[in-house]
Protein backbone atom coordinates (compact mmCIF):
# COMPACT_ATOMS: atom_id res chain seq x y z
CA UNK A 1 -13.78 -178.31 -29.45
CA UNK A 2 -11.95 -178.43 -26.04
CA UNK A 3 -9.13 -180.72 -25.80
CA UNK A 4 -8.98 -182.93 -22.65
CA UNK A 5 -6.23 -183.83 -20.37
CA UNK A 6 -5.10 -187.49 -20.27
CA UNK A 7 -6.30 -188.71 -16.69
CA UNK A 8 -3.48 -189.17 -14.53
CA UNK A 9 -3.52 -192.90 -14.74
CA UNK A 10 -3.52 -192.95 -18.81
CA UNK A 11 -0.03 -191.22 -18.30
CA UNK A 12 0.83 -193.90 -16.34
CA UNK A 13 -0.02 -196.47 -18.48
CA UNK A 14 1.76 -194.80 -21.35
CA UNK A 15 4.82 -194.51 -19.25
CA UNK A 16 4.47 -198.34 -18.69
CA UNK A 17 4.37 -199.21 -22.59
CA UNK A 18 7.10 -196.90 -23.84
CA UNK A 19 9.59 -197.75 -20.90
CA UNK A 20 8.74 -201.58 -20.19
CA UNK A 21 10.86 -203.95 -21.92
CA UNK A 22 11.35 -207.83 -21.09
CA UNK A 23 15.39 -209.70 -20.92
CA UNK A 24 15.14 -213.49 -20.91
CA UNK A 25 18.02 -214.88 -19.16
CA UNK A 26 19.45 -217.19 -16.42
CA UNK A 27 19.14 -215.40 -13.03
CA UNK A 28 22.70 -217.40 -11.89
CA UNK A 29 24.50 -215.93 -15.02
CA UNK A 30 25.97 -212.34 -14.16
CA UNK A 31 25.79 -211.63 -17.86
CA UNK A 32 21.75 -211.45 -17.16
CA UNK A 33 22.01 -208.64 -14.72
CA UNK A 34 24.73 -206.81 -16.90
CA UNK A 35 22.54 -207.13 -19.81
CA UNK A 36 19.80 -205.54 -17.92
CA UNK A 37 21.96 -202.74 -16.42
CA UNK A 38 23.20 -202.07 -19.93
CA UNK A 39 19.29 -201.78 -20.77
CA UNK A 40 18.07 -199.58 -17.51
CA UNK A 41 21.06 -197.41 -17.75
CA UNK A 42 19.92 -196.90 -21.42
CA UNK A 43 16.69 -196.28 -20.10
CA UNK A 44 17.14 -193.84 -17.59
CA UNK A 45 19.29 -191.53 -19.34
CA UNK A 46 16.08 -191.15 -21.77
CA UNK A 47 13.36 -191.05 -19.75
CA UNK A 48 11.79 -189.94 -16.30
CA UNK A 49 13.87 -190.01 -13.23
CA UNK A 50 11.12 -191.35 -11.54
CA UNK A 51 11.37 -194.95 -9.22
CA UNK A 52 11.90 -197.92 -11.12
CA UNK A 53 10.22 -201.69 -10.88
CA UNK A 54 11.81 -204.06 -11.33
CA UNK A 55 9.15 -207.25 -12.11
CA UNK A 56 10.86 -210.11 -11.59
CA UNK A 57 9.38 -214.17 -11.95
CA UNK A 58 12.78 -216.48 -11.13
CA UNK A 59 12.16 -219.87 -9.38
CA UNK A 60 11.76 -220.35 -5.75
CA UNK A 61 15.10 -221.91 -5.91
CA UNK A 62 17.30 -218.61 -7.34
CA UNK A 63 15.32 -215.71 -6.02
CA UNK A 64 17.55 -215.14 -3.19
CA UNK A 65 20.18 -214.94 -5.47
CA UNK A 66 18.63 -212.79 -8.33
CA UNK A 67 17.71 -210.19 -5.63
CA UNK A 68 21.28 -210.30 -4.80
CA UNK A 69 22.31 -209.57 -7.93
CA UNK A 70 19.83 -206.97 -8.86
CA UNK A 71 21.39 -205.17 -5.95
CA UNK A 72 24.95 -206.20 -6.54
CA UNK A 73 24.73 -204.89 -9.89
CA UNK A 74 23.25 -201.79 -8.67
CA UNK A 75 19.72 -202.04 -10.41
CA UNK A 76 17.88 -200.99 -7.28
CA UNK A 77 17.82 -197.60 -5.60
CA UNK A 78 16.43 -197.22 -2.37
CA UNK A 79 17.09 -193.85 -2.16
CA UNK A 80 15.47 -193.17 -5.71
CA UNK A 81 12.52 -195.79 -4.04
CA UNK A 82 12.99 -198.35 -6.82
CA UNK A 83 11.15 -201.39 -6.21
CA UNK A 84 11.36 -205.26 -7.17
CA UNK A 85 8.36 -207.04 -7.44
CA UNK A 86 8.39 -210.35 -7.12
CA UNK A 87 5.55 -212.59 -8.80
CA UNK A 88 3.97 -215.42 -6.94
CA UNK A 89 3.96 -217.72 -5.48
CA UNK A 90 6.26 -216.60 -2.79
CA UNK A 91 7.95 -219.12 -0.39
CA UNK A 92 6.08 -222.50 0.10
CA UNK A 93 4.42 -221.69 3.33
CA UNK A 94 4.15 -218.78 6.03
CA UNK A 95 7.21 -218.93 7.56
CA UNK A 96 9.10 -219.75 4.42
CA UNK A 97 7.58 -216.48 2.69
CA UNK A 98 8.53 -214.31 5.86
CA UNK A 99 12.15 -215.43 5.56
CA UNK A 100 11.78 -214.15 1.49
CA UNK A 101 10.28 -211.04 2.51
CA UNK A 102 13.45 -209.84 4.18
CA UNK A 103 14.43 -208.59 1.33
């Protein structure tokens, strides 16, 4: 029998489920972000050096401020094309979301 190559988005998907991992913590506390550096630094040593996302769900109220900190704390690349994805909603209306897409 003829063995068959994963498709290309099945290694994907495993890449997802062995690197993904979830921190709880309070996006105003540094000790969030330094827990999750700890964790991607871990990470990257042992894995790809592909781009990273960063999937990220803080209140409207702190996301200015997490995304601050994610790049304050060095988390996010742009050379290496590491992205943050923010889940919805995003701002409150149009011109609310275009000032959060600055970012």
């Amino acid at each position: 029998m003829n063995s068959v190559e994963p498709a290309p988005q099945s290694k994907k998907m495993e890449r997802i489920c062995i690197e993904a991992f979830y921190i709880q913590g309070d996006f105003q506390d540094a000790a969030t972000f330094q827990n999750l550096k700890e964790r991607a630094d871990n990470l990257i040593n042992r894995t790809s050096k592909e781009p990273h996302e960063f999937f990220i769900l803080p209140q409207r109220h702190v996301l200015s401020r997490s995304l601050q900190s994610i790049i304050q704390h060095k988390l996010c690349n742009r050379a290496a094309q590491d992205r943050i994805v923010v889940e919805k909603p995003f701002g409150t209306d149009l011109a609310s979301a275009k000032k959060l897409n600055l970012f």
